[in-house]
C-alpha atoms as a PDB file:
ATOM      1  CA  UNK A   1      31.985  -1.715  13.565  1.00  0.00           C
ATOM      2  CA  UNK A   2      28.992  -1.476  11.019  1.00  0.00           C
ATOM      3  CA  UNK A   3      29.886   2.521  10.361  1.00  0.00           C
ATOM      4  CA  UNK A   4      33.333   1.530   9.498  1.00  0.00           C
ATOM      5  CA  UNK A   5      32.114  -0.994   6.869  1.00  0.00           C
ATOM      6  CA  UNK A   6      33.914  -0.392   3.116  1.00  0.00           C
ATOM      7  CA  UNK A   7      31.344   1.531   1.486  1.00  0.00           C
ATOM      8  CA  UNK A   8      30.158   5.262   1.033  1.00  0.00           C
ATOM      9  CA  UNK A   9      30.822   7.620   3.191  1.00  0.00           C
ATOM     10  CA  UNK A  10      27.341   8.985   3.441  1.00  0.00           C
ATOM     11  CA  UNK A  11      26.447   5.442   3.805  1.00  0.00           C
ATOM     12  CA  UNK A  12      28.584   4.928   6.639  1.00  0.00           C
ATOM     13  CA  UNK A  13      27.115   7.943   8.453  1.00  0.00           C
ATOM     14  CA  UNK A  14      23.766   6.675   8.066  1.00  0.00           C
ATOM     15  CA  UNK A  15      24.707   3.330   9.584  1.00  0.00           C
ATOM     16  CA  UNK A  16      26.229   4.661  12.110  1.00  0.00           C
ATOM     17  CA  UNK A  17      22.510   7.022  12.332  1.00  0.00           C
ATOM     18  CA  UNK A  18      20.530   3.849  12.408  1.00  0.00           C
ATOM     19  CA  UNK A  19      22.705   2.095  15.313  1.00  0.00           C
ATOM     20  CA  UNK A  20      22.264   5.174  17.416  1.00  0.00           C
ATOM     21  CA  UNK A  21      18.122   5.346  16.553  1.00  0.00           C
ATOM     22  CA  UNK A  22      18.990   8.844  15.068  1.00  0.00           C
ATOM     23  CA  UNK A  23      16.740   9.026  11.885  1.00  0.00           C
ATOM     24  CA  UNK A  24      13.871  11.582  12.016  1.00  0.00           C
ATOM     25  CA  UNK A  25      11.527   9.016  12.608  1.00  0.00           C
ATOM     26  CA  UNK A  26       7.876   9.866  13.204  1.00  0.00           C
ATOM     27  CA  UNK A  27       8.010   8.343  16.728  1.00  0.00           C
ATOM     28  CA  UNK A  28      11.414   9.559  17.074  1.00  0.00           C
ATOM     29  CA  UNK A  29      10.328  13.410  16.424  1.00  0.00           C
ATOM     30  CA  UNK A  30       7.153  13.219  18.784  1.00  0.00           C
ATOM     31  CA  UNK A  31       9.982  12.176  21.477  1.00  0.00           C
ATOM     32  CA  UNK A  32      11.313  15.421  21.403  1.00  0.00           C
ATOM     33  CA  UNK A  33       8.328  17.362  19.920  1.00  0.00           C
ATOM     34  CA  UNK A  34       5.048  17.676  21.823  1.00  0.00           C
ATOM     35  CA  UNK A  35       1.851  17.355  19.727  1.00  0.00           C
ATOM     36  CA  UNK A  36       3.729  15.660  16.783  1.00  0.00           C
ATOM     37  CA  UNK A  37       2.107  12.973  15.357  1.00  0.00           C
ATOM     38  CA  UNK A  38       3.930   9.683  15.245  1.00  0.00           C
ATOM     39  CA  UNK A  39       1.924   7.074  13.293  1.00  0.00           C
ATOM     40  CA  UNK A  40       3.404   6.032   9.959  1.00  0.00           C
ATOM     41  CA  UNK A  41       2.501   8.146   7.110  1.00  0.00           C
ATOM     42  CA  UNK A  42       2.683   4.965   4.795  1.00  0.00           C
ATOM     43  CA  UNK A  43       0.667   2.482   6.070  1.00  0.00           C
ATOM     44  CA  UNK A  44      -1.064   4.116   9.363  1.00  0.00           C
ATOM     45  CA  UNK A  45       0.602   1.916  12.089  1.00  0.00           C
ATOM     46  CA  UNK A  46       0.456   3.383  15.646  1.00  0.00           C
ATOM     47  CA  UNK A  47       4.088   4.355  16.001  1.00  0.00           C
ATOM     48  CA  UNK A  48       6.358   4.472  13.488  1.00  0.00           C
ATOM     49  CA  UNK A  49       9.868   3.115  14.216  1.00  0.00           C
ATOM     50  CA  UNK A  50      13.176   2.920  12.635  1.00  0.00           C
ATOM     51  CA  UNK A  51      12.593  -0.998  12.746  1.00  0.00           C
ATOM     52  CA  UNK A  52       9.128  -0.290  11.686  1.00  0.00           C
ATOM     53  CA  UNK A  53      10.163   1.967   8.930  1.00  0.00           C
ATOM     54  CA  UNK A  54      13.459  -0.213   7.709  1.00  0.00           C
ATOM     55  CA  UNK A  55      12.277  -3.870   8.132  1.00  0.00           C
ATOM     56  CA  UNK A  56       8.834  -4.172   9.293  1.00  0.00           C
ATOM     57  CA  UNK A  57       6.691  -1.689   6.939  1.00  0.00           C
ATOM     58  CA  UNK A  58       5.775  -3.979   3.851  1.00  0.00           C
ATOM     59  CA  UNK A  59       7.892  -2.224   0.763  1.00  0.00           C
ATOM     60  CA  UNK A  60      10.503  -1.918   2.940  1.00  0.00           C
ATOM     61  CA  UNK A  61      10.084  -5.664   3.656  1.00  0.00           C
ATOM     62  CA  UNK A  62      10.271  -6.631   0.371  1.00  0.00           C
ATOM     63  CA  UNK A  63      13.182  -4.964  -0.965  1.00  0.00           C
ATOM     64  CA  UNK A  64      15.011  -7.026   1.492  1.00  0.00           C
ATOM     65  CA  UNK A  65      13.069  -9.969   0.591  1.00  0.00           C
ATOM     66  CA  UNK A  66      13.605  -9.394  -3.202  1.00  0.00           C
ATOM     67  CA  UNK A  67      17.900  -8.837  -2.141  1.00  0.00           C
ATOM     68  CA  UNK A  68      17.988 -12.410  -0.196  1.00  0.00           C
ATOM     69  CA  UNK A  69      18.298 -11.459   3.073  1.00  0.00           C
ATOM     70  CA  UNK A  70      17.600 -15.008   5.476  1.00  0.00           C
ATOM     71  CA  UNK A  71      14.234 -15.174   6.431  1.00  0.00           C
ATOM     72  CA  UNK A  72      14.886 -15.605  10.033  1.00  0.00           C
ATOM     73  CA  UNK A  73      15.760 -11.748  10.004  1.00  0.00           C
ATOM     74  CA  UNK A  74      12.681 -10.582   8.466  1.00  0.00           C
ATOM     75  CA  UNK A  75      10.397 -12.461  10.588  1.00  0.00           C
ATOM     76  CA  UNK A  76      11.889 -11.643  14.477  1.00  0.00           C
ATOM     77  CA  UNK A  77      10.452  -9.676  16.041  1.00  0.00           C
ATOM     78  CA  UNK A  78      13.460  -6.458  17.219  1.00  0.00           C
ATOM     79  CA  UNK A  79      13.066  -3.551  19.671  1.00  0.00           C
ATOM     80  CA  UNK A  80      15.618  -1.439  18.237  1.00  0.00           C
ATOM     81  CA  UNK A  81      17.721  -1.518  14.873  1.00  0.00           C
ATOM     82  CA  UNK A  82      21.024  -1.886  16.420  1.00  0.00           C
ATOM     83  CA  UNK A  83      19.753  -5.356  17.862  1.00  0.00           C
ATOM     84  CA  UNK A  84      18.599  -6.669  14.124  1.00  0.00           C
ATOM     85  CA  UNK A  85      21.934  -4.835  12.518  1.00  0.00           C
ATOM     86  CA  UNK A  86      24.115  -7.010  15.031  1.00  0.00           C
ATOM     87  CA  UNK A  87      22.225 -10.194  14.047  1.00  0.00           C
ATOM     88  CA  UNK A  88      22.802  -9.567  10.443  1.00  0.00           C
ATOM     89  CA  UNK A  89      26.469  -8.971  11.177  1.00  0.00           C
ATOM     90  CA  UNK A  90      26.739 -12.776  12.794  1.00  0.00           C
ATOM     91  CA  UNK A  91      25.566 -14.214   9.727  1.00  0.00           C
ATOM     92  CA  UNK A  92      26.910 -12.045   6.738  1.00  0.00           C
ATOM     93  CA  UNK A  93      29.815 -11.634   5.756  1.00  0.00           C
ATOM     94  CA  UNK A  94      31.569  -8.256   5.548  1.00  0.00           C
ATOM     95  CA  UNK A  95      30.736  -7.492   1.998  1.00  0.00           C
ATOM     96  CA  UNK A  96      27.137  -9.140   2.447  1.00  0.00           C
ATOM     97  CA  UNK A  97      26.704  -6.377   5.080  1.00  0.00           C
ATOM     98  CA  UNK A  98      27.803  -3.720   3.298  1.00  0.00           C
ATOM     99  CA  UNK A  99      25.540  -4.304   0.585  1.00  0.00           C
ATOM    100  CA  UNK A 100      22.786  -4.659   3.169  1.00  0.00           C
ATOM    101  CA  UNK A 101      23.244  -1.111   4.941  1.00  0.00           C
ATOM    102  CA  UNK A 102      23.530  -0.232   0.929  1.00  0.00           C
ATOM    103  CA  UNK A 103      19.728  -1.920   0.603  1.00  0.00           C
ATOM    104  CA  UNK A 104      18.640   0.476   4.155  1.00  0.00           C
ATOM    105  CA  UNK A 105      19.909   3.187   2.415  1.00  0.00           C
ATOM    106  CA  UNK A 106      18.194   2.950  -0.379  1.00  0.00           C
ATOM    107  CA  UNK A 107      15.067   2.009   1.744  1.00  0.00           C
ATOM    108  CA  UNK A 108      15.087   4.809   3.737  1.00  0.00           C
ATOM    109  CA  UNK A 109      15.460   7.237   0.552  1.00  0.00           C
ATOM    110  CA  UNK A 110      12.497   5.856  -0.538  1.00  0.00           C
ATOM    111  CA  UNK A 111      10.471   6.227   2.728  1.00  0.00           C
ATOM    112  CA  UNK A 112      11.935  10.296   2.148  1.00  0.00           C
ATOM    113  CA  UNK A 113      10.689  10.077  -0.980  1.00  0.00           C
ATOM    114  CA  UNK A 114       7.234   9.427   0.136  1.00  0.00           C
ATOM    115  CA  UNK A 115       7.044  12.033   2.758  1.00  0.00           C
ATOM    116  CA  UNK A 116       8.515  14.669   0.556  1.00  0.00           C
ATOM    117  CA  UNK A 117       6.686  13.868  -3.161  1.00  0.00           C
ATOM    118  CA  UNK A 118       3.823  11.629  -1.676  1.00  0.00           C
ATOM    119  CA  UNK A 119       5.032   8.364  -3.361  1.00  0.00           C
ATOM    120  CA  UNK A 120       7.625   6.140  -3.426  1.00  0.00           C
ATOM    121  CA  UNK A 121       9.185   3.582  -5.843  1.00  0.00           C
ATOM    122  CA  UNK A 122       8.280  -0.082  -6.350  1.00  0.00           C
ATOM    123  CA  UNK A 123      10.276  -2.311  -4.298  1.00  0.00           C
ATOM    124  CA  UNK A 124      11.856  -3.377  -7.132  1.00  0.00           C
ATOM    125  CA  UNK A 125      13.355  -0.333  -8.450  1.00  0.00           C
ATOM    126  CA  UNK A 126      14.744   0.447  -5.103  1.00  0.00           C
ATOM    127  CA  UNK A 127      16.315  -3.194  -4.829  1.00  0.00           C
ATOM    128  CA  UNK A 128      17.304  -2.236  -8.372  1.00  0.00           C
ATOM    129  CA  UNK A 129      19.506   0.846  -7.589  1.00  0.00           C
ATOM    130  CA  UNK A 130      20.547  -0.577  -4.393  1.00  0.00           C
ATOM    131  CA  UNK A 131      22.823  -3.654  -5.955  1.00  0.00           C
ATOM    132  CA  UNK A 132      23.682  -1.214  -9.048  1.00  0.00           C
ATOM    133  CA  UNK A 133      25.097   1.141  -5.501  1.00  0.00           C
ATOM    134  CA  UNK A 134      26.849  -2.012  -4.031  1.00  0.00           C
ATOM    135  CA  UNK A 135      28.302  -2.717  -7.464  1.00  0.00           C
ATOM    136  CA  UNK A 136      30.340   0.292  -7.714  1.00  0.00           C
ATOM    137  CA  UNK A 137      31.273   1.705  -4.200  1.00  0.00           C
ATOM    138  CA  UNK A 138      33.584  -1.196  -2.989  1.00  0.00           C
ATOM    139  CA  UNK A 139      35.579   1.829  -2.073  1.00  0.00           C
ATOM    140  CA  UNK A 140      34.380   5.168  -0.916  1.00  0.00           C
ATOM    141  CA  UNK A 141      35.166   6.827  -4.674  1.00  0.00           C
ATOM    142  CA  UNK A 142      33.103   5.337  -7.107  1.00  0.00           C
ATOM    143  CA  UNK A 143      35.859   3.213  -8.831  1.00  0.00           C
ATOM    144  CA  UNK A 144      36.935  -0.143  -8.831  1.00  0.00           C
ATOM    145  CA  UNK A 145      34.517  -1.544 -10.896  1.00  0.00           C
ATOM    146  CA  UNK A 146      35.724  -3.641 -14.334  1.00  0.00           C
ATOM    147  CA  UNK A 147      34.100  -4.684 -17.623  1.00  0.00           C
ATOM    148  CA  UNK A 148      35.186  -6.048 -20.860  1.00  0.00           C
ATOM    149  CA  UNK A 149      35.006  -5.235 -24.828  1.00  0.00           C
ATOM    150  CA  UNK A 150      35.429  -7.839 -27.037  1.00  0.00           C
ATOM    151  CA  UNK A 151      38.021  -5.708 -29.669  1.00  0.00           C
ATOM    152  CA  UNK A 152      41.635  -4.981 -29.650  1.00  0.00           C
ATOM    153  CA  UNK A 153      42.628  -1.416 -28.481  1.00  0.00           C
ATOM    154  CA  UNK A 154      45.550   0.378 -27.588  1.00  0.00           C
ATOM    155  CA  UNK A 155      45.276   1.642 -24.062  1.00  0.00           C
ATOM    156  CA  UNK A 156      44.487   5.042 -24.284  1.00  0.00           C
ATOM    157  CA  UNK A 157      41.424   4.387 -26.256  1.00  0.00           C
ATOM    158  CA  UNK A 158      40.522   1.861 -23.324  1.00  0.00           C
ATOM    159  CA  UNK A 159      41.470   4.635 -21.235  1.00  0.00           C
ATOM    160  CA  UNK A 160      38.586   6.851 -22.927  1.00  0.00           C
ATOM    161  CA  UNK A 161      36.225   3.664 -23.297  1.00  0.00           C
ATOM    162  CA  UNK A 162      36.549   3.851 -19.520  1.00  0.00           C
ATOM    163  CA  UNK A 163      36.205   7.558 -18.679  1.00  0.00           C
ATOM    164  CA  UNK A 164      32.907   7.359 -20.970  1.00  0.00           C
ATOM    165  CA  UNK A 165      31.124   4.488 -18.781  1.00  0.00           C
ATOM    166  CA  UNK A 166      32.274   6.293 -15.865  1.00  0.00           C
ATOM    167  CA  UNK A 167      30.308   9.605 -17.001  1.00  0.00           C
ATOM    168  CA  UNK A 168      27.378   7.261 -17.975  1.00  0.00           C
ATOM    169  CA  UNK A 169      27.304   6.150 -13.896  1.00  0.00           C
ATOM    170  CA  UNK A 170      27.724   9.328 -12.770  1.00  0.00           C
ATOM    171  CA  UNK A 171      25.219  10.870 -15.141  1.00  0.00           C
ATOM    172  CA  UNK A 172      22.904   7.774 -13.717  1.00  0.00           C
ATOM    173  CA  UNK A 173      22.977   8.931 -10.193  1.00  0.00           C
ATOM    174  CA  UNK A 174      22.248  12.442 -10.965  1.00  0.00           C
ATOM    175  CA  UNK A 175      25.269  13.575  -9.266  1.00  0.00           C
ATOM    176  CA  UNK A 176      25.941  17.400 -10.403  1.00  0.00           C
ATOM    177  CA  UNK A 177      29.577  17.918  -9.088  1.00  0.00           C
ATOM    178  CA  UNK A 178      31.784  15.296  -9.896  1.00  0.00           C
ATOM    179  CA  UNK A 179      36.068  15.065 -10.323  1.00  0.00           C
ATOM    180  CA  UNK A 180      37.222  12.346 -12.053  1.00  0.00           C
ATOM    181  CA  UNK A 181      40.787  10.628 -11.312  1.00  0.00           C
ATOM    182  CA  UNK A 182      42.729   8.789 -14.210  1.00  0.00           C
ATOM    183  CA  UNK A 183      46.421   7.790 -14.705  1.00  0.00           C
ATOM    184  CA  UNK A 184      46.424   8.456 -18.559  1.00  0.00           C
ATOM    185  CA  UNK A 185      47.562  11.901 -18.799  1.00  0.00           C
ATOM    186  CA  UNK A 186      47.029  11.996 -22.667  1.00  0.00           C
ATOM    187  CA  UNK A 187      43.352  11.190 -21.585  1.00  0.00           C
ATOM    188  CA  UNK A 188      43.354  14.196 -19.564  1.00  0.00           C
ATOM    189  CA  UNK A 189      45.267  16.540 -21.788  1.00  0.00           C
ATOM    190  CA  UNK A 190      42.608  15.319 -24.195  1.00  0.00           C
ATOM    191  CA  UNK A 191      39.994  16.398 -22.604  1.00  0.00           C
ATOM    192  CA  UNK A 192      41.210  19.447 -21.422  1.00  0.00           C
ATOM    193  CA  UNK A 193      42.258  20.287 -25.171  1.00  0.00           C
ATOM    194  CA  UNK A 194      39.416  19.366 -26.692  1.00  0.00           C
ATOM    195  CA  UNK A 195      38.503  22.155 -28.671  1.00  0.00           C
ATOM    196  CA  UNK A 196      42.090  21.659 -30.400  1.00  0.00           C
ATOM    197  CA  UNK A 197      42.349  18.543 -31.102  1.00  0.00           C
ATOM    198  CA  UNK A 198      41.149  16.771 -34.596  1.00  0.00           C
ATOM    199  CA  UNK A 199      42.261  13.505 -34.270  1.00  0.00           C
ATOM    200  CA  UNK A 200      39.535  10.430 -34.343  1.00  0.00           C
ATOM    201  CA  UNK A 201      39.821  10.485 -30.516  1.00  0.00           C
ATOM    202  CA  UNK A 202      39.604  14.119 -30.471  1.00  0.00           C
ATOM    203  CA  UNK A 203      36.451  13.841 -32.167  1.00  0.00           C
ATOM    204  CA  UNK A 204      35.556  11.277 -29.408  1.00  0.00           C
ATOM    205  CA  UNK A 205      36.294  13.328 -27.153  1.00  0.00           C
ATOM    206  CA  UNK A 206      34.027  16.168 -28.450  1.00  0.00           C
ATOM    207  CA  UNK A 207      30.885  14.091 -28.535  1.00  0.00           C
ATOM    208  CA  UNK A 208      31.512  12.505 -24.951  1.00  0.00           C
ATOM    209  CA  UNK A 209      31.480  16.167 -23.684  1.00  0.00           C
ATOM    210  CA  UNK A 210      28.520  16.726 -24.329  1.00  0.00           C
ATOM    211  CA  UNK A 211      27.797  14.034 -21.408  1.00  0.00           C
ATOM    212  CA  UNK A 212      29.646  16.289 -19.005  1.00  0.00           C
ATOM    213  CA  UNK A 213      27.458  19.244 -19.293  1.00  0.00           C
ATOM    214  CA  UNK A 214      24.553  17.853 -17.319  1.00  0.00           C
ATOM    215  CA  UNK A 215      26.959  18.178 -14.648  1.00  0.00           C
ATOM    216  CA  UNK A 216      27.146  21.376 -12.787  1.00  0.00           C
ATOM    217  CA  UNK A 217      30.754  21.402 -12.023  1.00  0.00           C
ATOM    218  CA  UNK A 218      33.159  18.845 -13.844  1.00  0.00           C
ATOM    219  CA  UNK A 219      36.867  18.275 -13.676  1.00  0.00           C
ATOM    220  CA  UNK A 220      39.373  15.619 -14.831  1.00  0.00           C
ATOM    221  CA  UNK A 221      42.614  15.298 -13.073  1.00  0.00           C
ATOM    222  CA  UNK A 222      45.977  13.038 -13.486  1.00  0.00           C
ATOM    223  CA  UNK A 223      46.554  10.843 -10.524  1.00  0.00           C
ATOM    224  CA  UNK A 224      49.249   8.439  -9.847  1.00  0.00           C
ATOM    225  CA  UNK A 225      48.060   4.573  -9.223  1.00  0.00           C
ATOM    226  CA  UNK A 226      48.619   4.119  -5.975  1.00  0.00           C
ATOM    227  CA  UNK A 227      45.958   6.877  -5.307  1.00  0.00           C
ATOM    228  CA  UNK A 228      43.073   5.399  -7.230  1.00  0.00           C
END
């Protein structure tokens, strides 16, 4: 099913939102809401849709345009989302469609963003933070990802190299309460004895911290393999 797809959770429950036409919708709201108006606050159409708002309204058009998505789904002409969604699911494959309920996501944050702040992003930028998304939730924690440094290190420094990127994504997605999972328990002792430590890594160690404080709540913890 497309709510059960390998990717966020919150993603997953918004899928599953869109393929039951349960987005707060301007149309959708005057369905339930006498008097409410349901034209599209972007662009002024008579009713605005889910379809309308996900694949038909021209930003959101072009995000999917700009992420590749075949033509022949842009330009038919849908009723409701589930129909388009089950069409996309015939032709992508399962990590293709992940990344594309990824893209809605994304789209539909920005369509928020517009009726909350009164703008909203280029399509670009939204394409943008969409694929950087796709890149690192192949699993519902934000892990699994890889990279590479061109110098020989022993692996608790690569260990730390990796802990740092990690806060740099988290930092990214302006995520205040975050736990992060490692099987190095030096790393975490590390951390967790900071102040004490006055070793080169220690001293690492001290100026990645100051990285964690933009987060409101922040907590490293050993855990075996098998659970990352």
């Amino acid at each position: 099913a497309l709510w059960k797809l390998n990717t966020l959770p919150k993603i997953c429950v918004f899928t599953w939102r869109v393929g039951h036409e349960l987005l707060p919708t301007n149309a959708k709201i005057a369905s339930i809401r006498q008097g409410f108006r349901q034209d599209c606050p972007r662009c002024g159409v008579d009713k605005e849709t889910l379809i309308h708002a996900l694949k038909d309204y021209s930003t959101a058009r072009a995000i999917l345009s700009i992420g590749g998505l075949d033509n022949k789904l842009l330009i038919k002409d849908y009723y409701c989302c589930i129909d388009w969604m089950e069409d996309v699911m015939r032709i992508l494959d399962k990590k293709a469609t992940a990344d594309f309920v990824t893209t809605l996501w994304n789209s539909w944050n920005n369509r928020n963003k517009f009726i909350f702040r009164g703008k909203e992003d280029d399509a670009h930028v939204v394409w943008e933070r969409a694929k950087t998304l796709s890149m690192i939730s192949d699993s519902f924690t934000i892990g699994y990802g890889g990279g590479f440094k061109d110098e020989v290190v022993t692996a608790e420094w690569a260990e730390l190299y990796a802990f740092e990127e990690s806060l740099k994504i988290a930092c990214s997605f302006n995520i205040t309460t975050v736990v992060f999972e490692t099987e190095s328990a030096s790393l975490v002792n590390r951390v967790k004895n900071r102040g004490t430590d006055v070793t080169i890594m220690g001293v690492r160690v001290n100026e990645i911290h100051k990285a964690m404080e933009k987060f409101k709540s922040m907590s490293i913890c050993w855990a075996n393999r098998c659970c990352n």
